[in-house]
N, C-alpha and C. Protein backbone atom coordinates (compact mmCIF):
# COMPACT_ATOMS: atom_id res chain seq x y z
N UNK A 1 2.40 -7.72 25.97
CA UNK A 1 2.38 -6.89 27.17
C UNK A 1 1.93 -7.70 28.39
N UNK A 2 0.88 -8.32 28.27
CA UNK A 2 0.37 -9.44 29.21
C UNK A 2 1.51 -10.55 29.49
N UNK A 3 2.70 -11.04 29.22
CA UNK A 3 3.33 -11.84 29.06
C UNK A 3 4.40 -11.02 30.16
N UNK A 4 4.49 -9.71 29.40
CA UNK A 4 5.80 -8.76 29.97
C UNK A 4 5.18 -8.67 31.41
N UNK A 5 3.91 -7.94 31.69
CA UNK A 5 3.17 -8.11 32.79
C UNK A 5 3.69 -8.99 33.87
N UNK A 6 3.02 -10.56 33.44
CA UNK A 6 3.42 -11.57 34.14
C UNK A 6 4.87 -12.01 34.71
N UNK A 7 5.96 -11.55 33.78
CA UNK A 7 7.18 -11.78 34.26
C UNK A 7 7.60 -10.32 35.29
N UNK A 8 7.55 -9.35 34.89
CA UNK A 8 7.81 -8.40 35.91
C UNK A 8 6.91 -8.57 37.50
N UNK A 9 6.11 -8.98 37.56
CA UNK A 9 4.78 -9.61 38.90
C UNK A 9 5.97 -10.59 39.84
N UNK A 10 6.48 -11.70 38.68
CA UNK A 10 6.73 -13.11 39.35
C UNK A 10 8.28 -12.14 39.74
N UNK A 11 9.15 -11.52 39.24
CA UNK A 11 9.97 -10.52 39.31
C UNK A 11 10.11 -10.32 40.77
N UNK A 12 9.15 -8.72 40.94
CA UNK A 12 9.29 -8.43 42.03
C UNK A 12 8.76 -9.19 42.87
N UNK A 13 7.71 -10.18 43.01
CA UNK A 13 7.07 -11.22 44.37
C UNK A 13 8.19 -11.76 44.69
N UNK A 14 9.06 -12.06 43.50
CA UNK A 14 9.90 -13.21 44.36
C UNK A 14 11.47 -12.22 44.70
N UNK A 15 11.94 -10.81 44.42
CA UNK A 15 12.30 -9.81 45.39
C UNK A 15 11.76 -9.68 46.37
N UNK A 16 10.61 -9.62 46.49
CA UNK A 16 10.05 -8.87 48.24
C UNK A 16 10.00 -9.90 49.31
N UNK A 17 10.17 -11.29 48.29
CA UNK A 17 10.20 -12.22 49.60
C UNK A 17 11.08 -12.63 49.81
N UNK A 18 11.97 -12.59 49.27
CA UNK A 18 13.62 -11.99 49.80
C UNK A 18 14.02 -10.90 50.71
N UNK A 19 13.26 -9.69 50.62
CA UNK A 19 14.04 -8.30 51.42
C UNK A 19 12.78 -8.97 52.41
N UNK A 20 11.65 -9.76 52.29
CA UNK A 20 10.91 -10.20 53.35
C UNK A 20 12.24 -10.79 54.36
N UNK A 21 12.14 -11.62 53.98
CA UNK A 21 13.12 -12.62 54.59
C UNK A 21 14.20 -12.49 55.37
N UNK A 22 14.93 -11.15 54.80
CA UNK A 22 15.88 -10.69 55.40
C UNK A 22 15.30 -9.98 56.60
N UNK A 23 14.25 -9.14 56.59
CA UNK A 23 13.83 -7.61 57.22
C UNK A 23 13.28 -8.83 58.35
N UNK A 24 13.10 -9.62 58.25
CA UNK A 24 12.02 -10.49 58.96
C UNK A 24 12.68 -10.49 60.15
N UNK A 25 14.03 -10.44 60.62
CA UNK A 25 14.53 -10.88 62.41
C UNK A 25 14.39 -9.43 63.00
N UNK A 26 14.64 -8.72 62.37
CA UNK A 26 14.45 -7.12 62.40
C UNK A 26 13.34 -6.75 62.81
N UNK A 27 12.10 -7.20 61.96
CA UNK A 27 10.90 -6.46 61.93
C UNK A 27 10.07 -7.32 63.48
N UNK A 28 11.16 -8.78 63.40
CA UNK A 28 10.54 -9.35 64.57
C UNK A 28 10.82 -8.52 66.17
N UNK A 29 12.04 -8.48 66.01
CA UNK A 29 13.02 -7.27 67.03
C UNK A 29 11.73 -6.20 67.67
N UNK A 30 11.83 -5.12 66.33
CA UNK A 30 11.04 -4.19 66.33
C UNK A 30 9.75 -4.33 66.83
N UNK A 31 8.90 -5.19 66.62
CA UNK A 31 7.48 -5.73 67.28
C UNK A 31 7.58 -6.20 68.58
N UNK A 32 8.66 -6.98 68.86
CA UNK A 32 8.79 -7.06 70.61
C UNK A 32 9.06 -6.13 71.27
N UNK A 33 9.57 -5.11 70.20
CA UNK A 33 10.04 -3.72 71.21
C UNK A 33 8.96 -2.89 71.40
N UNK A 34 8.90 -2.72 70.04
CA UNK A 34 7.40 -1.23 69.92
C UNK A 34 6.19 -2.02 70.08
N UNK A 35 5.50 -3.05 70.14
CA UNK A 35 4.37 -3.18 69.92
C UNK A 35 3.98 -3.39 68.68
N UNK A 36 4.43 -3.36 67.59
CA UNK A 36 3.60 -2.86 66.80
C UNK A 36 5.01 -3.12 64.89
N UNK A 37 4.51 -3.59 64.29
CA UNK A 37 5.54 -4.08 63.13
C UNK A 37 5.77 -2.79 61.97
N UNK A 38 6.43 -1.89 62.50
CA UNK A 38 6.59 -0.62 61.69
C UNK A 38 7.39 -1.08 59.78
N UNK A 39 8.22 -1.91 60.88
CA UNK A 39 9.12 -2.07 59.43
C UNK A 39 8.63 -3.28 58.16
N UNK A 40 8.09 -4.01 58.70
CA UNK A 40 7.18 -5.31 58.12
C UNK A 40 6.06 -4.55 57.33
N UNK A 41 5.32 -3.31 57.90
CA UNK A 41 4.14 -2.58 57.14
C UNK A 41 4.73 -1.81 55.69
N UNK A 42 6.33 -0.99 55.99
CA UNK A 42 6.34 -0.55 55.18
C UNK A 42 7.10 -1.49 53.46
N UNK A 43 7.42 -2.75 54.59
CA UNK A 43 7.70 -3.28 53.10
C UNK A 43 6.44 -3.84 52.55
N UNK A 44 5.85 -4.32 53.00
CA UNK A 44 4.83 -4.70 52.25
C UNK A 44 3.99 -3.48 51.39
N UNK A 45 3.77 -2.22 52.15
CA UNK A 45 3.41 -0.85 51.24
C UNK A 45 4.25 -0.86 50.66
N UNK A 46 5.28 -0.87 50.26
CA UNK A 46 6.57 -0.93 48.71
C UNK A 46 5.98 -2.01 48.08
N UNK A 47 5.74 -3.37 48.89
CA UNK A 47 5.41 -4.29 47.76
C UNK A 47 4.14 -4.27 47.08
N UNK A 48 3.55 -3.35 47.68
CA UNK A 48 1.87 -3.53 46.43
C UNK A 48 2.46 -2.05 45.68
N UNK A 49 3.18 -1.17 45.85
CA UNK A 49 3.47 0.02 45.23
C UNK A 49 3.46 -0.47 43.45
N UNK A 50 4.80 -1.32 43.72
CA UNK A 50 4.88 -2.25 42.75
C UNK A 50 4.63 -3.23 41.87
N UNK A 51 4.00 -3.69 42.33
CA UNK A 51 3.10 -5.00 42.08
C UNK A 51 1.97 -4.91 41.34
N UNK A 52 1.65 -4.97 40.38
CA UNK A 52 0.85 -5.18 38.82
C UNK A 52 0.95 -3.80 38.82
N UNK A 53 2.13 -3.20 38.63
CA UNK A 53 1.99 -1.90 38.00
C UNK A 53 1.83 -1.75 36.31
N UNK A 54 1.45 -2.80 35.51
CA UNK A 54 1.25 -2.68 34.82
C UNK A 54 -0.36 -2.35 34.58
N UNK A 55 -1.32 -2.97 35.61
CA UNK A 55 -2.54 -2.97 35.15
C UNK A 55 -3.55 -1.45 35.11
């Protein structure tokens, strides 16, 4: 389970820093506009949603 753990972790980290990556000219957009990084907050709240959901 600890093994399964570890591969689902390295899994999604290395998804979110991908939809990071992408969201990133966007979320930059969005912060010069609003002030404020609406779309950058909520991926990262998806990414701990997820993230050692095993423990």
């Amino acid at each position: 389970m600890f093994i399964l753990k570890r591969v689902w972790n390295a899994f999604v980290y290395g998804v979110f820093n991908i939809i990071h990556l992408v969201v990133f000219p966007f979320a930059a957009i969005d912060y010069i506009i609003t002030g404020k990084s609406t779309i950058w907050d909520e991926c990262s709240k998806i990414q701990k949603e997820y993230y050692f959901q095993y423990d």
